[in-house]
Protein backbone atom coordinates (compact mmCIF):
# COMPACT_ATOMS: atom_id res chain seq x y z
CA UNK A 1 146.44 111.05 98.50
CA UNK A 2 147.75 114.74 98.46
CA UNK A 3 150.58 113.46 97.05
CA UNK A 4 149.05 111.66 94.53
CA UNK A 5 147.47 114.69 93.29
CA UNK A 6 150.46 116.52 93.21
CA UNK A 7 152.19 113.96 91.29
CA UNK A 8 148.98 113.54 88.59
CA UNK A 9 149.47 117.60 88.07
CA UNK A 10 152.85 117.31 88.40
CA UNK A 11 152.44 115.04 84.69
CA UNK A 12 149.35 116.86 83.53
CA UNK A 13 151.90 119.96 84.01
CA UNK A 14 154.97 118.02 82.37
CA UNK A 15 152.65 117.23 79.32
CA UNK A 16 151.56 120.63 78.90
CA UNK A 17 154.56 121.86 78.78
CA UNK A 18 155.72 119.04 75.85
CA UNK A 19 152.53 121.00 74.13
CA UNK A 20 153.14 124.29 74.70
CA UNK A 21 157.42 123.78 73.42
CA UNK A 22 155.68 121.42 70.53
CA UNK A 23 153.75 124.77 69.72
CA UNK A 24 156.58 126.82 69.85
CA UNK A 25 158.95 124.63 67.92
CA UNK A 26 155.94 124.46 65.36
CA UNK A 27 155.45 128.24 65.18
CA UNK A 28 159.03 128.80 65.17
CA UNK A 29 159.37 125.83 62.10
CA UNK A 30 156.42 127.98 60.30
CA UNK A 31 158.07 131.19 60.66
CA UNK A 32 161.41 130.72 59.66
CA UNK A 33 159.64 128.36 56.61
CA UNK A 34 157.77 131.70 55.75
CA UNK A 35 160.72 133.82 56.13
CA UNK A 36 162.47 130.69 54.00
CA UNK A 37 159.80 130.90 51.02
CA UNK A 38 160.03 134.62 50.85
CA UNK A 39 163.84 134.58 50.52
CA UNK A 40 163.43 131.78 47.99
CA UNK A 41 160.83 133.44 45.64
CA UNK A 42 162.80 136.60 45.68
CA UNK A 43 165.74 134.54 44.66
CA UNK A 44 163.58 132.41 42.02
CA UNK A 45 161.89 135.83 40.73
CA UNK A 46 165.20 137.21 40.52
CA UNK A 47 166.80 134.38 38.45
CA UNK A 48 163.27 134.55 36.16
CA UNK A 49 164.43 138.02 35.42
CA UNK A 50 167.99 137.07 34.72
CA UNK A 51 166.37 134.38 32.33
CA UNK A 52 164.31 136.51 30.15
CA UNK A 53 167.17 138.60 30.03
CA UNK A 54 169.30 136.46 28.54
CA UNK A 55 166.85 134.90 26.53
CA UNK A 56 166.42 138.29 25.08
CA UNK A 57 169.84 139.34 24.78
CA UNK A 58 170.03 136.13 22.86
CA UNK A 59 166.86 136.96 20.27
CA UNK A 60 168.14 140.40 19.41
CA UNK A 61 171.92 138.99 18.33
CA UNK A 62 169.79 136.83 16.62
CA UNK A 63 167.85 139.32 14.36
CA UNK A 64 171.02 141.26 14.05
CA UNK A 65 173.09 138.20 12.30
CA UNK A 66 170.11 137.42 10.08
CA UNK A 67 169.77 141.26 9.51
CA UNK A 68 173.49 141.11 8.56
CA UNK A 69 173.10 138.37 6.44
CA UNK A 70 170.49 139.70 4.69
CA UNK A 71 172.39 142.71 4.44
CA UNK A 72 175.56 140.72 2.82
CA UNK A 73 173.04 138.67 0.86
CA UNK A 74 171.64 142.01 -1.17
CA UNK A 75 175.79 143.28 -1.56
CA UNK A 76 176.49 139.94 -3.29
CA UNK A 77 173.82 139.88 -5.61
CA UNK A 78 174.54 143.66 -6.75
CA UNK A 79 178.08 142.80 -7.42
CA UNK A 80 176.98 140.28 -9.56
CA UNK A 81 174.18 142.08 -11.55
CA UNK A 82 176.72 144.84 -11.68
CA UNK A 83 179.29 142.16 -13.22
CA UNK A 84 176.09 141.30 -15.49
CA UNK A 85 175.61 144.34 -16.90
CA UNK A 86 179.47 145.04 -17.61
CA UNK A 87 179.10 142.00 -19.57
CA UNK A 88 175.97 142.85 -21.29
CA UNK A 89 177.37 146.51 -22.07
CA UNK A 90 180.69 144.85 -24.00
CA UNK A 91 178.93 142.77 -25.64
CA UNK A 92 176.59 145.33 -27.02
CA UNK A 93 179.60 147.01 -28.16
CA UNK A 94 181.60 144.17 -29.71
CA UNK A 95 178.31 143.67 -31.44
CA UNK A 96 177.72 147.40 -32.37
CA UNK A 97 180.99 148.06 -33.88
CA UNK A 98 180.85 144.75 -35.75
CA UNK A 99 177.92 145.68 -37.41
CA UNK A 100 178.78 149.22 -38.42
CA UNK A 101 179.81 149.17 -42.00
CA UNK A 102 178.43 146.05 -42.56
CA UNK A 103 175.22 146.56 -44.61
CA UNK A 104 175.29 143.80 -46.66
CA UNK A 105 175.39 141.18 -43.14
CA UNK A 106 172.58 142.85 -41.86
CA UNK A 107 170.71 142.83 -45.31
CA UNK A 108 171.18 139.01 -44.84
CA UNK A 109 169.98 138.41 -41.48
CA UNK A 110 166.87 140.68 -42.26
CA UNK A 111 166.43 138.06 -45.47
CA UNK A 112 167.25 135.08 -43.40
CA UNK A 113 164.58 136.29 -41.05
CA UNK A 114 161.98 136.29 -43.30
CA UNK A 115 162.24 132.73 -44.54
CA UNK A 116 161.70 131.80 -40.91
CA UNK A 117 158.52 133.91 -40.14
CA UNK A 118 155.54 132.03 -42.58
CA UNK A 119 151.65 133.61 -42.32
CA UNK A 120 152.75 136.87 -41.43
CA UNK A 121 152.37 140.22 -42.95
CA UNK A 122 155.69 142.00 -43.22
CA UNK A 123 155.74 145.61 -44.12
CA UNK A 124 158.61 146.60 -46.16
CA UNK A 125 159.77 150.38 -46.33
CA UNK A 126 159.84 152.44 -50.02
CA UNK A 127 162.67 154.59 -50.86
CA UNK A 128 160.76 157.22 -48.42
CA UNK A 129 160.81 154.85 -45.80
CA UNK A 130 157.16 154.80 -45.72
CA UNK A 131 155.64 151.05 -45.53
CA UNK A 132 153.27 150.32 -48.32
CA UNK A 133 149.83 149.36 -46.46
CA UNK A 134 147.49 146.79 -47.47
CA UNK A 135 145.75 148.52 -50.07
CA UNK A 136 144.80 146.19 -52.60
CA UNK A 137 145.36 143.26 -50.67
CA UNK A 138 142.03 141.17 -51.61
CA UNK A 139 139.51 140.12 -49.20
């Protein structure tokens, strides 16, 4: 029966120890899953950073092409008002030095003009080049 005994704690003894490396192999499991998870956010923070980064990176070239566009944009269209007023500027003089000298064209465009403009007063200049105001217009 002392044997017996011996043999019961003997097992009792052999199970605890099952427990207690269980334990261990379960702490040791936790541990190096802590260590694991802290190694692993470090890592994830550090590609987050990396991330934003390039995102960032990526927004500014962005602003600076549309900047540049904008920038090309404006060049373009003051070439062409430039180009514009060339045109407008020779034409003014083809038209100025056409008319010099020719008082009896402009005589008829200022005649022509009046058969177009009907129910209006027109004010027309004396030898002084002083209009003659409504004076005895009636009422």
């Amino acid at each position: 029966m002392a044997r017996e005994i011996k043999k019961g704690t003997r097992i009792i003894i052999k199970y605890l120890h099952y427990i207690a490396l269980g334990f261990f192999i379960m702490g040791f499991y936790n541990t190096s899953l802590f260590a694991t998870g802290r190694v692993y956010d470090v890592w994830a923070q550090h590609k987050e950073g990396e991330a934003e980064l390039a995102r960032a990176e990526s927004n500014r070239q962005i602003k600076t092409l549309e900047a540049k566009a904008i920038m090309d944009s404006a060049k373009h269209l003051a070439d062409a008002e430039i180009i514009r007023a060339h045109g407008v500027a020779q034409a003014n003089q083809i038209i100025g030095d056409s008319l010099k000298g020719n008082e009896a064209y402009l005589r008829y465009l200022w005649i022509d003009s009046l058969h177009h403009t009907r129910d209006q007063i027109i004010y027309v200049p004396t030898e002084a080049n002083l209009p003659i105001l409504e004076t005895g217009r009636l009422p």
